[in-house]
N, C-alpha and C. Protein backbone atom coordinates (compact mmCIF):
# COMPACT_ATOMS: atom_id res chain seq x y z
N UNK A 1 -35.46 -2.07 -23.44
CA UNK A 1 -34.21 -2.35 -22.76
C UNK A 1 -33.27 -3.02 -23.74
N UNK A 2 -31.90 -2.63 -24.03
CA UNK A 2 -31.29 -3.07 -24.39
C UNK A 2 -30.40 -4.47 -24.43
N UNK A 3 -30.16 -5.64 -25.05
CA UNK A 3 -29.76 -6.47 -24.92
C UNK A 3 -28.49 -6.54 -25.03
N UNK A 4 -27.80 -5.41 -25.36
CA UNK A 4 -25.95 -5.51 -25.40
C UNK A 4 -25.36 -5.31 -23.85
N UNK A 5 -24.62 -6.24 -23.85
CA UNK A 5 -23.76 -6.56 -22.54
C UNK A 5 -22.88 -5.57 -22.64
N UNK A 6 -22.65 -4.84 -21.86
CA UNK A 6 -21.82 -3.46 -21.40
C UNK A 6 -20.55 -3.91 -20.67
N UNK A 7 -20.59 -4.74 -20.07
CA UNK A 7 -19.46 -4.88 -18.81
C UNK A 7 -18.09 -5.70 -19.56
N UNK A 8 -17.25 -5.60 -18.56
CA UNK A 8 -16.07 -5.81 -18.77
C UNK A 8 -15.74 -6.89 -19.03
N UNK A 9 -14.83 -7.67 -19.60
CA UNK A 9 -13.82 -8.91 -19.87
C UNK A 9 -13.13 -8.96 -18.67
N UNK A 10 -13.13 -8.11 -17.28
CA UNK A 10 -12.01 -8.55 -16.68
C UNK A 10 -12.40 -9.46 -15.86
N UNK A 11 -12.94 -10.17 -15.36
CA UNK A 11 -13.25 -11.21 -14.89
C UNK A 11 -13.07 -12.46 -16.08
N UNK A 12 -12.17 -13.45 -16.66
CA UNK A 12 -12.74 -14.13 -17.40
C UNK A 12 -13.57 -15.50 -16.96
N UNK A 13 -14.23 -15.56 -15.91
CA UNK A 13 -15.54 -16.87 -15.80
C UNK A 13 -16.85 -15.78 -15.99
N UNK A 14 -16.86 -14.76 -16.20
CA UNK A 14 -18.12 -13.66 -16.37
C UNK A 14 -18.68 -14.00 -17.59
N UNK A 15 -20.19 -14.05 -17.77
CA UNK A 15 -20.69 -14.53 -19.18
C UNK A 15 -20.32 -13.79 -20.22
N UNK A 16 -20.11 -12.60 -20.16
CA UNK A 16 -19.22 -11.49 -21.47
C UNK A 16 -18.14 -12.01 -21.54
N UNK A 17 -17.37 -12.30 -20.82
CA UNK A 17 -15.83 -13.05 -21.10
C UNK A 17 -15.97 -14.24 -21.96
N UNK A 18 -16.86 -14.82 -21.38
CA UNK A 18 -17.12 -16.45 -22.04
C UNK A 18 -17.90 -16.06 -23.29
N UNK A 19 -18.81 -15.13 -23.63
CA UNK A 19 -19.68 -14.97 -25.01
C UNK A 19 -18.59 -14.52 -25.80
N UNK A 20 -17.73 -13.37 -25.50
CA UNK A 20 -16.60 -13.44 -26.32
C UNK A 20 -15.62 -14.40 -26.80
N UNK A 21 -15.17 -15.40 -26.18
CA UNK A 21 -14.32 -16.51 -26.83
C UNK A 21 -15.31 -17.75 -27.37
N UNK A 22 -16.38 -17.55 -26.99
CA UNK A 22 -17.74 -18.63 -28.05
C UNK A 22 -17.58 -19.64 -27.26
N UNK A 23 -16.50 -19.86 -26.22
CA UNK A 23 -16.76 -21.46 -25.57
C UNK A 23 -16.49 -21.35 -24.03
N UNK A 24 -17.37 -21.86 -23.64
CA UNK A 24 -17.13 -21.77 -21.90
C UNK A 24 -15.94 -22.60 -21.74
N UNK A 25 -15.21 -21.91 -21.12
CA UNK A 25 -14.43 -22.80 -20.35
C UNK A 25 -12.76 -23.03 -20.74
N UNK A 26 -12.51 -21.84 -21.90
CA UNK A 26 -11.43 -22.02 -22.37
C UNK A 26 -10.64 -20.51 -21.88
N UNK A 27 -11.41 -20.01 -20.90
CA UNK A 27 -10.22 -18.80 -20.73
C UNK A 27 -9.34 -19.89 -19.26
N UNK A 28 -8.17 -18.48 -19.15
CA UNK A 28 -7.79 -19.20 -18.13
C UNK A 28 -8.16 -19.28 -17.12
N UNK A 29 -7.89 -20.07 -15.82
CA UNK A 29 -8.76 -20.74 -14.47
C UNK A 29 -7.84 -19.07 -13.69
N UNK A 30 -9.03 -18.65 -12.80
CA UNK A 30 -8.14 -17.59 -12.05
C UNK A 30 -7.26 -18.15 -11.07
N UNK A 31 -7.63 -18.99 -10.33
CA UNK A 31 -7.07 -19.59 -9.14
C UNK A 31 -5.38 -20.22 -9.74
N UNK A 32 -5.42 -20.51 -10.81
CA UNK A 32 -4.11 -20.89 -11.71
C UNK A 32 -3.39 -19.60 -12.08
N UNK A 33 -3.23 -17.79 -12.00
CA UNK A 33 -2.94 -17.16 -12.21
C UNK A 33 -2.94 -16.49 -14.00
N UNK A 34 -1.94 -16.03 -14.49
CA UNK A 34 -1.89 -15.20 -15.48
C UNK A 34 -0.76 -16.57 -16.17
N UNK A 35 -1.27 -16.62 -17.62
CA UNK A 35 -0.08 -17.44 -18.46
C UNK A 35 0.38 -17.09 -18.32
N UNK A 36 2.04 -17.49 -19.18
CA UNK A 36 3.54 -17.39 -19.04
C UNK A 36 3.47 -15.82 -20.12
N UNK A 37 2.62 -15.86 -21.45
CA UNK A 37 2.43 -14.82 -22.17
C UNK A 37 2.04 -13.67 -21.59
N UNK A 38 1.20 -13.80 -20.98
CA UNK A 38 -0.28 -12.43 -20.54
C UNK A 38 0.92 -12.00 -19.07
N UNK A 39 1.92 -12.59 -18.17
CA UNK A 39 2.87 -12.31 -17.21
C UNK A 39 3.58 -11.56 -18.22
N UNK A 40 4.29 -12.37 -18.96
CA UNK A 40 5.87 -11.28 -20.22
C UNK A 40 4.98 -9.94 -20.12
N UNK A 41 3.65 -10.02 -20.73
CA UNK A 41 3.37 -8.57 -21.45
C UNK A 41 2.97 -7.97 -20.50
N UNK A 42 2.44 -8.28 -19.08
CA UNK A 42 2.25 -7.01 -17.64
C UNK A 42 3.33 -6.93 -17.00
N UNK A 43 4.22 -7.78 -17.28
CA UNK A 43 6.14 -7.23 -17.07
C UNK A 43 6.45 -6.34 -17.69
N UNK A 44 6.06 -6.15 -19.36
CA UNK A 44 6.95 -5.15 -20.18
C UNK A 44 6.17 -3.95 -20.17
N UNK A 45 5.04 -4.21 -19.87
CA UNK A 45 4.16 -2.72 -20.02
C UNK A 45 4.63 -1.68 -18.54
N UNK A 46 4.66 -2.84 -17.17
CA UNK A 46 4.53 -1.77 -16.27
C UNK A 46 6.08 -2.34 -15.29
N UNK A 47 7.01 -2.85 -16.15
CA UNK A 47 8.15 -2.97 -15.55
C UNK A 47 8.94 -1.68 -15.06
N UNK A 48 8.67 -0.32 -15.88
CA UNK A 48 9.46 0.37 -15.95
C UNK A 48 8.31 1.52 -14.65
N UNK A 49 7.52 1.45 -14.23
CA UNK A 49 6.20 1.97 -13.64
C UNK A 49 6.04 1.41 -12.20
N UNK A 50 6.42 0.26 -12.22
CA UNK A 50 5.79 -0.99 -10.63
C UNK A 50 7.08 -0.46 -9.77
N UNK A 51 7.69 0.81 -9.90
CA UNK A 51 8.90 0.50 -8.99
C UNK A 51 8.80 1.92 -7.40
N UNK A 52 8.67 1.55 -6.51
CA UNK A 52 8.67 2.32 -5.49
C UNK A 52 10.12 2.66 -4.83
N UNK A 53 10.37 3.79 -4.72
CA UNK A 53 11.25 4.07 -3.60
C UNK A 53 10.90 4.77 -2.38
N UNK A 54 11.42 3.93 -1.55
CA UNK A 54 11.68 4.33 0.02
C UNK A 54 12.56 5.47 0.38
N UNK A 55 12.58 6.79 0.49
CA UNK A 55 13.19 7.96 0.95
C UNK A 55 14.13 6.98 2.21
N UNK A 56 15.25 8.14 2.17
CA UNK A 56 16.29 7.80 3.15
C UNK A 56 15.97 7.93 4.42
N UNK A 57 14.90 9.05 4.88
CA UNK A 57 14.13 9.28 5.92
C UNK A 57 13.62 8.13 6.43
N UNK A 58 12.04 8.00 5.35
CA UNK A 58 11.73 6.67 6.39
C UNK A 58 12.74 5.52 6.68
N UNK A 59 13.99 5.67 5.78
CA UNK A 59 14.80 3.86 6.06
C UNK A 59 15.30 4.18 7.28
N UNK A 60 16.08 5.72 8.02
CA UNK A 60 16.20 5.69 9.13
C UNK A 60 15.46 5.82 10.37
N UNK A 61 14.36 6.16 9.73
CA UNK A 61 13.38 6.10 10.99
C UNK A 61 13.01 4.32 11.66
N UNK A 62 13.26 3.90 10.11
CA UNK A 62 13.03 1.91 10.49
C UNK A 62 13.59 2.43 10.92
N UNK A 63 15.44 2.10 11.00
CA UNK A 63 16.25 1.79 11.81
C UNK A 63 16.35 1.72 13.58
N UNK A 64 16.06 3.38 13.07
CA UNK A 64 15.71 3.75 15.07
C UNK A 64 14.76 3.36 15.61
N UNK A 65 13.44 2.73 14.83
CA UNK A 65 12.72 2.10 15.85
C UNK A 65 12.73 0.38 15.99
N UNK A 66 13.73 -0.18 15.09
CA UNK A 66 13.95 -1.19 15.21
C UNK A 66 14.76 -0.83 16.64
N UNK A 67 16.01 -0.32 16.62
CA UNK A 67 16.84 -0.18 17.88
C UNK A 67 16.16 0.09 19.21
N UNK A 68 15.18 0.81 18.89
CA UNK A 68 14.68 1.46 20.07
C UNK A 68 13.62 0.20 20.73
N UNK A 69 13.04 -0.45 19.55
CA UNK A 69 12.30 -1.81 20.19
C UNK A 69 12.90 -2.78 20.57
N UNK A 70 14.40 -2.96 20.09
CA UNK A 70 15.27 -3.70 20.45
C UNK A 70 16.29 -3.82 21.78
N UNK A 71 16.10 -2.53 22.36
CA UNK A 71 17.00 -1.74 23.65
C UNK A 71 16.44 -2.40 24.84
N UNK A 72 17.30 -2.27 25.44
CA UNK A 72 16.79 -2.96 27.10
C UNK A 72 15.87 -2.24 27.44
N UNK A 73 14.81 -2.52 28.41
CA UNK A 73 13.86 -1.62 29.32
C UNK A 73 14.83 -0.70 30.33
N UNK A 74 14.52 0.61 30.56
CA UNK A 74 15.27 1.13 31.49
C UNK A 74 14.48 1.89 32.64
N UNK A 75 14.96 1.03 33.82
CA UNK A 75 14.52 0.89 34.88
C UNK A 75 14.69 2.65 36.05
N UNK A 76 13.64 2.70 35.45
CA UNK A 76 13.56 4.71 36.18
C UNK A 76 13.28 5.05 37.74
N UNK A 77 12.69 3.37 38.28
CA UNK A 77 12.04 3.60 39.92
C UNK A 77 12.64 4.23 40.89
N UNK A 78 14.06 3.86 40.73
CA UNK A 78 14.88 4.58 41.84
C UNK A 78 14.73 5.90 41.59
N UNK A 79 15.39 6.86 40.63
CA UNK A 79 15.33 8.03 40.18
C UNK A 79 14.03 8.92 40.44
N UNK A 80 12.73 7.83 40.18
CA UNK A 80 11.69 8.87 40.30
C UNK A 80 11.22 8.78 41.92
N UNK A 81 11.27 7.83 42.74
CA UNK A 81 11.34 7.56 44.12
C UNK A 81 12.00 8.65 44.61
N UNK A 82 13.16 8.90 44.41
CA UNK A 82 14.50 9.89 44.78
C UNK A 82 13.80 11.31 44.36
N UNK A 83 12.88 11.49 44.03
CA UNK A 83 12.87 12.87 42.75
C UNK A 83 11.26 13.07 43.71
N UNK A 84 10.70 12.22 44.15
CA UNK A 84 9.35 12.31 45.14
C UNK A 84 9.87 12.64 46.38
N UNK A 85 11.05 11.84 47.06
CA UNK A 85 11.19 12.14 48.31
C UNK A 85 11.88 13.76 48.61
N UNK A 86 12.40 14.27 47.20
CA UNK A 86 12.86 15.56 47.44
C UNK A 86 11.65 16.27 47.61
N UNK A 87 10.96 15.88 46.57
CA UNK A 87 9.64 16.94 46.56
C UNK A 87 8.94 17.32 47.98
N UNK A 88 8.90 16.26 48.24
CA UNK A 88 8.20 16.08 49.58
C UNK A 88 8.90 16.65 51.00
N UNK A 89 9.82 16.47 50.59
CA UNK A 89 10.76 17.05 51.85
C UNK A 89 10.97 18.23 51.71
N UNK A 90 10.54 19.12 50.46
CA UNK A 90 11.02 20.44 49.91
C UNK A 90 12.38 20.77 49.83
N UNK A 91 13.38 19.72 49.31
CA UNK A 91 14.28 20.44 49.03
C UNK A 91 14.39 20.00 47.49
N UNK A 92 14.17 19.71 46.71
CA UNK A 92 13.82 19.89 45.23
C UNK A 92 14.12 21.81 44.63
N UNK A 93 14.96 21.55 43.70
CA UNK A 93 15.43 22.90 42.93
C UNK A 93 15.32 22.73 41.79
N UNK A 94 14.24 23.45 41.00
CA UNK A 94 14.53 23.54 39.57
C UNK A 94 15.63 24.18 38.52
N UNK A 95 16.52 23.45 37.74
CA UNK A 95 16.94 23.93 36.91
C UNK A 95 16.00 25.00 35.71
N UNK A 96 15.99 26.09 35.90
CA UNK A 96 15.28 27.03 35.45
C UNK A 96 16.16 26.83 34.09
N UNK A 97 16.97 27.26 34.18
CA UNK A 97 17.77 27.22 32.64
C UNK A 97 17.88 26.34 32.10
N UNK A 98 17.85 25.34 32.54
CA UNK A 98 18.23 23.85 31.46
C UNK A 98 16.67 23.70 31.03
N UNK A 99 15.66 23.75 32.16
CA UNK A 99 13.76 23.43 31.87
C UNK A 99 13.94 24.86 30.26
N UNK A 100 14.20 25.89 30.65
CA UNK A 100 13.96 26.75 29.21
C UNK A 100 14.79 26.50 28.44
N UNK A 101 16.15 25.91 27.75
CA UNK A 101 16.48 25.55 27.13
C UNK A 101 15.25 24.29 26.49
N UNK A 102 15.06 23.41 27.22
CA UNK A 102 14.44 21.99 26.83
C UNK A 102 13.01 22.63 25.78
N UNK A 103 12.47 23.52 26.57
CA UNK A 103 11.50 24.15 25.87
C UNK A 103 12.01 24.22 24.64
N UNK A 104 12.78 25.53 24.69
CA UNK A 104 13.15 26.22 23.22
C UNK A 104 13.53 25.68 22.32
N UNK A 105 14.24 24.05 22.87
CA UNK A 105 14.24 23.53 21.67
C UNK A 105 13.55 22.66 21.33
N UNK A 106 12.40 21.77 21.96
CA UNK A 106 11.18 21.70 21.58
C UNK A 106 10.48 22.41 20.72
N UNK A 107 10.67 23.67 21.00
CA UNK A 107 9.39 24.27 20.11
C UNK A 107 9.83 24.42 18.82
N UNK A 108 11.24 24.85 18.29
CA UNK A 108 12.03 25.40 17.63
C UNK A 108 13.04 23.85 17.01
């Protein structure tokens, strides 16, 4: 079995991290982040790379569902009450043409 340490430096409290600088305890603390140096140089390498854009699509889709979560509740009871008692009484008429329009452009 081999005695060479294979693994990575990226952890630096890992014993390969620490056998590489010869002294425990002199890399930096993780919980303290990245120096002011080792920040400049993962700024300049992936400054031009770290950048996302948001399509115009999804920004209006936020929009409308911000509005739409933002809109009053709208109160349908009467309407559908009114829309039962026709049924029931049989005088209810379907708009045949407006129901196939709604389709067609659903589907289309």
């Amino acid at each position: 079995m081999s005695s060479i340490d294979t693994r990575s430096t990226f952890f630096p409290k890992s014993r390969s991290a620490q056998a590489e600088t010869g002294k425990v305890g002199t890399q930096i603390d993780v919980a303290n982040g990245n120096s002011p140096e080792r920040t400049t140089e993962i700024m300049d390498r992936t400054g031009a790379d770290a950048k996302v854009n948001i399509g115009d699509g999804v920004k209006d889709f936020a929009r409308i569902k911000k509005a739409a979560m933002n809109a009053p509740e709208q109160d349908n009871s009467e309407k559908i009450a009114r829309l039962k008692a026709q049924i029931a009484a049989g005088t209810y008429e379907v708009d045949y043409d407006g129901l196939a329009d709604k389709i067609l452009t659903s589907e289309y």
